[in-house]
Protein backbone atom coordinates (compact mmCIF):
# COMPACT_ATOMS: atom_id res chain seq x y z
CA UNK A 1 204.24 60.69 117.57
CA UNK A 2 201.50 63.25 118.26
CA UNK A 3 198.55 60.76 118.90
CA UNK A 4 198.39 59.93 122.45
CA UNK A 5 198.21 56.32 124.12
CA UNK A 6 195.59 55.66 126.31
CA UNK A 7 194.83 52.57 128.09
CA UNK A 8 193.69 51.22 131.87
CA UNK A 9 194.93 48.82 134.51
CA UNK A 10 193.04 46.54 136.74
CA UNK A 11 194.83 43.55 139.12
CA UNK A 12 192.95 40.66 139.32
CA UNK A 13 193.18 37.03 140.45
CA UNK A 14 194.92 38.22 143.35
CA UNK A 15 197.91 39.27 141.08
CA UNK A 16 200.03 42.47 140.51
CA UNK A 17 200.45 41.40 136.55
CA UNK A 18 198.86 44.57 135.33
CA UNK A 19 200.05 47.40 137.95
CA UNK A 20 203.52 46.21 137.35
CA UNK A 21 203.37 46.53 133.37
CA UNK A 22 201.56 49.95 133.98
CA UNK A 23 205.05 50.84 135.12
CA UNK A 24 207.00 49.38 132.60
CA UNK A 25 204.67 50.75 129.90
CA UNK A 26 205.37 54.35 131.65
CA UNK A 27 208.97 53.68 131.22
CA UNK A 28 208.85 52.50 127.50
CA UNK A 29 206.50 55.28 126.26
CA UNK A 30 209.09 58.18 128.00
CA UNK A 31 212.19 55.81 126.17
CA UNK A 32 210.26 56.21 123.04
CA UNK A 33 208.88 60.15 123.20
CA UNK A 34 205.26 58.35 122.82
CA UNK A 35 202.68 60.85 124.27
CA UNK A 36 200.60 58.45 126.84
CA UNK A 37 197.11 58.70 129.31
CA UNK A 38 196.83 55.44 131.42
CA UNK A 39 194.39 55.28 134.31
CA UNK A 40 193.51 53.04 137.07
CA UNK A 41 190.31 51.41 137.13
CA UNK A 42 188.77 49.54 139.72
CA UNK A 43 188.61 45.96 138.76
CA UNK A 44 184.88 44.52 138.06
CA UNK A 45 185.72 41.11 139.23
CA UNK A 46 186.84 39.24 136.83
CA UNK A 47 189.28 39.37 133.19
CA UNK A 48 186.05 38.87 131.62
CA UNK A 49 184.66 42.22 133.06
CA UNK A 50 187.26 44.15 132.71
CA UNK A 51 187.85 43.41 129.39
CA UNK A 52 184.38 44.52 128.65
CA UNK A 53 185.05 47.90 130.19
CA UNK A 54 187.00 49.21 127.18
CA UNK A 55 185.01 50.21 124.88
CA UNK A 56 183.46 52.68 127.48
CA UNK A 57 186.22 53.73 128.51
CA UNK A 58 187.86 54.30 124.91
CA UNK A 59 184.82 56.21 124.43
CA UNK A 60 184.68 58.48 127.52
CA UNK A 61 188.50 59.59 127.30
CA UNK A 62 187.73 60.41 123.19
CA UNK A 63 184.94 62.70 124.73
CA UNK A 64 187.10 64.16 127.25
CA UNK A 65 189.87 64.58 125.09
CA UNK A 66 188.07 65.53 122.09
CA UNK A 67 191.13 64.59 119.63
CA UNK A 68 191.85 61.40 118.42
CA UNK A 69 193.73 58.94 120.34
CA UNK A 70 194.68 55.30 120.52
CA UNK A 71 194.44 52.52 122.96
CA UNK A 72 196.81 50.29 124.12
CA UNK A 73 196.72 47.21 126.17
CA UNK A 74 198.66 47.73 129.46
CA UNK A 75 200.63 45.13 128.95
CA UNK A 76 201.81 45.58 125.59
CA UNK A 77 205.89 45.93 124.62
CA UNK A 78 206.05 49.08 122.04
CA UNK A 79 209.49 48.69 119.87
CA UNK A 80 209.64 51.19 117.46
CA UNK A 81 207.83 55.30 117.67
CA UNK A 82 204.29 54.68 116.00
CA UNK A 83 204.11 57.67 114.10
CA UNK A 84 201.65 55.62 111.89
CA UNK A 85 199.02 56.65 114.15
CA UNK A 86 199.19 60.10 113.33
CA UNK A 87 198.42 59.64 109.59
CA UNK A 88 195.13 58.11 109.40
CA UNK A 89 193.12 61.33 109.94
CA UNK A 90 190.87 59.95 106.99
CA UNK A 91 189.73 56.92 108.60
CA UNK A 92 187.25 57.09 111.93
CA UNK A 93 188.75 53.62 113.54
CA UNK A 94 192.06 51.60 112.88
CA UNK A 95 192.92 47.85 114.40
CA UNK A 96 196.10 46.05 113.77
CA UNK A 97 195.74 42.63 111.60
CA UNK A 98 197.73 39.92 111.23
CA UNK A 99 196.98 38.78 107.89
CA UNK A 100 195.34 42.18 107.12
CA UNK A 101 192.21 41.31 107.28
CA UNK A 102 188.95 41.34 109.43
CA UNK A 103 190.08 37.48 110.53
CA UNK A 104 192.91 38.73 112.16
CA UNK A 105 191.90 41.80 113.59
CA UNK A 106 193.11 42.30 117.35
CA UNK A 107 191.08 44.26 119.93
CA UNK A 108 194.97 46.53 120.98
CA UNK A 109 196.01 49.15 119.58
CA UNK A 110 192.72 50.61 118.49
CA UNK A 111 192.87 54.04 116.90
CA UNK A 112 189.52 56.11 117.19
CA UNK A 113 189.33 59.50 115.34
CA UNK A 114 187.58 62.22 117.15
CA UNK A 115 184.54 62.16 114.34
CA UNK A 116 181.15 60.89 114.65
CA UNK A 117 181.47 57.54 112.64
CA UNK A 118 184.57 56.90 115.18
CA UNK A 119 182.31 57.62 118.11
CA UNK A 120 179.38 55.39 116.13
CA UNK A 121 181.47 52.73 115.85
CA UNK A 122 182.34 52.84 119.77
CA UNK A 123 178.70 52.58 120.76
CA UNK A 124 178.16 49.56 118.56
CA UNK A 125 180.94 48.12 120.55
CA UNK A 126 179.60 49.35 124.19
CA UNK A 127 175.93 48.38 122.93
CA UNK A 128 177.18 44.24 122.07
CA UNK A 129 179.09 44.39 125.22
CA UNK A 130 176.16 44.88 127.45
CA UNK A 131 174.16 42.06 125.44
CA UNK A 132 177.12 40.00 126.45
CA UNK A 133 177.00 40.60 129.85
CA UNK A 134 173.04 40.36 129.97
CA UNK A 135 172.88 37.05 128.36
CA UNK A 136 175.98 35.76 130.33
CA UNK A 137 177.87 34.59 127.66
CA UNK A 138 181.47 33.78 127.82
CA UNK A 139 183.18 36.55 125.29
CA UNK A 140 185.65 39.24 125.66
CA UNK A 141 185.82 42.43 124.17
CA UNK A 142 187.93 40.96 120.94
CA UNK A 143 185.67 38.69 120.03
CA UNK A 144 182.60 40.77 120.45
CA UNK A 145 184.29 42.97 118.00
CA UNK A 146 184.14 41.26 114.98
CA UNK A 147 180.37 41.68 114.45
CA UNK A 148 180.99 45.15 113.90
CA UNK A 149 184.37 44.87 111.50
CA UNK A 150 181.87 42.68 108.99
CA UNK A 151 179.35 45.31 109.40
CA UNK A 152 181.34 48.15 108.66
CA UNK A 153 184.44 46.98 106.76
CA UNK A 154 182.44 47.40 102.99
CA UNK A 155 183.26 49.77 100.49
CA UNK A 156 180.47 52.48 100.96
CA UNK A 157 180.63 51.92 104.42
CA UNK A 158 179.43 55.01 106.66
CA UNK A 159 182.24 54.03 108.70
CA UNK A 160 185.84 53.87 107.45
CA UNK A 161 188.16 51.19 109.29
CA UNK A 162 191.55 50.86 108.48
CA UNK A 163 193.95 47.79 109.12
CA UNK A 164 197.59 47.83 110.19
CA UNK A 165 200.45 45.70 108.87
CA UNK A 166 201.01 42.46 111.25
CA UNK A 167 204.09 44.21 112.85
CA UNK A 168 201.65 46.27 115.39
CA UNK A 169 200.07 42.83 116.69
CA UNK A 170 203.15 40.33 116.85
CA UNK A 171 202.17 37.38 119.11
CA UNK A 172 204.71 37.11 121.66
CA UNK A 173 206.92 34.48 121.15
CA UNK A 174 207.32 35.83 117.43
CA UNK A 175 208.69 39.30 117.90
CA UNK A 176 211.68 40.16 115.40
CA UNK A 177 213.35 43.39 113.76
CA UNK A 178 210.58 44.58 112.04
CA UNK A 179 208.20 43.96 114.90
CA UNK A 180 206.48 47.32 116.01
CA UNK A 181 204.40 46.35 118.62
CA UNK A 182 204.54 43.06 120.75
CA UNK A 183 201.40 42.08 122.26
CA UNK A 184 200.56 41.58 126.03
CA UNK A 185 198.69 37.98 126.98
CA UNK A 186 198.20 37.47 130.44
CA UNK A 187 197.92 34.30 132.34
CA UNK A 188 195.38 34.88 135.30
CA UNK A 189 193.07 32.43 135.97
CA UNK A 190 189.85 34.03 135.24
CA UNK A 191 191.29 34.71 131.85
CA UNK A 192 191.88 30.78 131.66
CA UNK A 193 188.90 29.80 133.00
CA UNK A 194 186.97 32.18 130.39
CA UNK A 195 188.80 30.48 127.63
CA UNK A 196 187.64 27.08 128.84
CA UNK A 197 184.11 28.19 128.87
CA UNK A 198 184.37 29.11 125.32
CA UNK A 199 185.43 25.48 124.67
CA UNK A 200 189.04 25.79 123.97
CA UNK A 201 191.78 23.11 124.78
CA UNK A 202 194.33 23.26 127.35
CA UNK A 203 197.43 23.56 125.06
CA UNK A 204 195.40 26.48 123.34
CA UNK A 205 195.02 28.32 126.52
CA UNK A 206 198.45 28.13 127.46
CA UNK A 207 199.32 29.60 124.14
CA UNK A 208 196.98 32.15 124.72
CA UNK A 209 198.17 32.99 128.22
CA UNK A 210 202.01 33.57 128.38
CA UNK A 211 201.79 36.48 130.67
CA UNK A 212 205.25 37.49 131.27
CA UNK A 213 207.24 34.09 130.06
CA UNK A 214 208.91 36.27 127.12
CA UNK A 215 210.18 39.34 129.05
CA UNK A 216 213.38 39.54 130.28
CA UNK A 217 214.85 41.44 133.22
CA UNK A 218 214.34 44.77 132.34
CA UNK A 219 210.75 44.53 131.25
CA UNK A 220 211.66 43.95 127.19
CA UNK A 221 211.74 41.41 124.51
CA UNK A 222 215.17 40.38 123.13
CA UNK A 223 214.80 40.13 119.54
């Protein structure tokens, strides 16, 4: 793989969850050869924040880079190389799916080509974020996404979005052979308490929120 991973860590709730799988991502990209830029970021406050952040800061390292590149959630479990990434050089953004569709779009890994309509799409993003945060409504960065994915995701589109296979956004819990990517959920409490906001019920939370329950000793998933 030639496309390199970028991504961010923040601690919050008063917990060392993300710091700690910055170092086991470190140690599964160099397992895998996977080329990888992850940065520490002071924390905003709260999940809901920091979450927020991303689209900037996707943005900012595509400028500074000025190549394409993809991010990854900091707490995500990488399985297999992801060569995949380096063959979408005709598409200007690229999101995982579970059903491979704009419904089940996730928000990691996010591919952004180093072209305008990549970096057009990224300012939509930024620009609903900060409506978010102005209005003081409860959404993260995933679900302020999908605006944009039924705005752009028509044929003619000035943007071109392409979707992955379910095996780069396995829920965790669910990871098997084929299973690319496993995805990281945390559990903190301002993540929890975020969820509630939005109206969901307890049992969904907790599925939502396994933080590390899946990971065994050495920081992977046993298939």
């Amino acid at each position: 793989m030639q496309t390199t991973l970028v991504s961010f860590y923040s601690d919050v709730d008063g917990s060392t969850y993300y710091s700690d799988h910055h170092k086991r991502i470190k140690t599964n990209c160099e397992e895998l050869e996977i080329p990888y830029d992850f940065r520490k970021q002071e924390s905003l406050g709260s999940y809901q924040l920091n979450c927020l952040s991303k689209p900037q800061f996707i943005l900012d390292i595509l400028n500074e880079k000025d190549e394409p590149i993809v991010w990854m959630d900091i707490d995500t479990v990488i399985h297999k190389q992801l060569n995949i990434f380096d063959t979408l050089s005709e598409f200007d953004i690229a999101f995982a799916s579970s059903n491979g569709m704009i419904s089940g779009a996730k928000a990691s890994p996010v591919y952004v080509n180093n072209t305008y309509a990549g970096r057009q799409f990224m300012n939509h993003w930024i620009d609903n974020t900060k409506m978010v945060i102005k209005q003081g409504d409860e959404l993260f960065d995933h679900e302020v996404l999908f605006p944009l994915l039924s705005q752009f995701s028509h044929e003619g589109s000035p943007i071109q979005i392409a979707y992955l296979p379910a095996s780069y956004c396995v829920w965790p819990g669910e990871t098997n052979e084929s299973t690319a990517i496993t995805m990281g959920l945390a559990d903190g409490e301002s993540k929890k308490n975020g969820l509630r906001k939005m109206g969901l019920q307890e049992d969904h939370i907790e599925w939502q929120s396994p933080g590390n329950k899946h990971l065994n000793s050495e920081g992977k998933i046993n298939i």
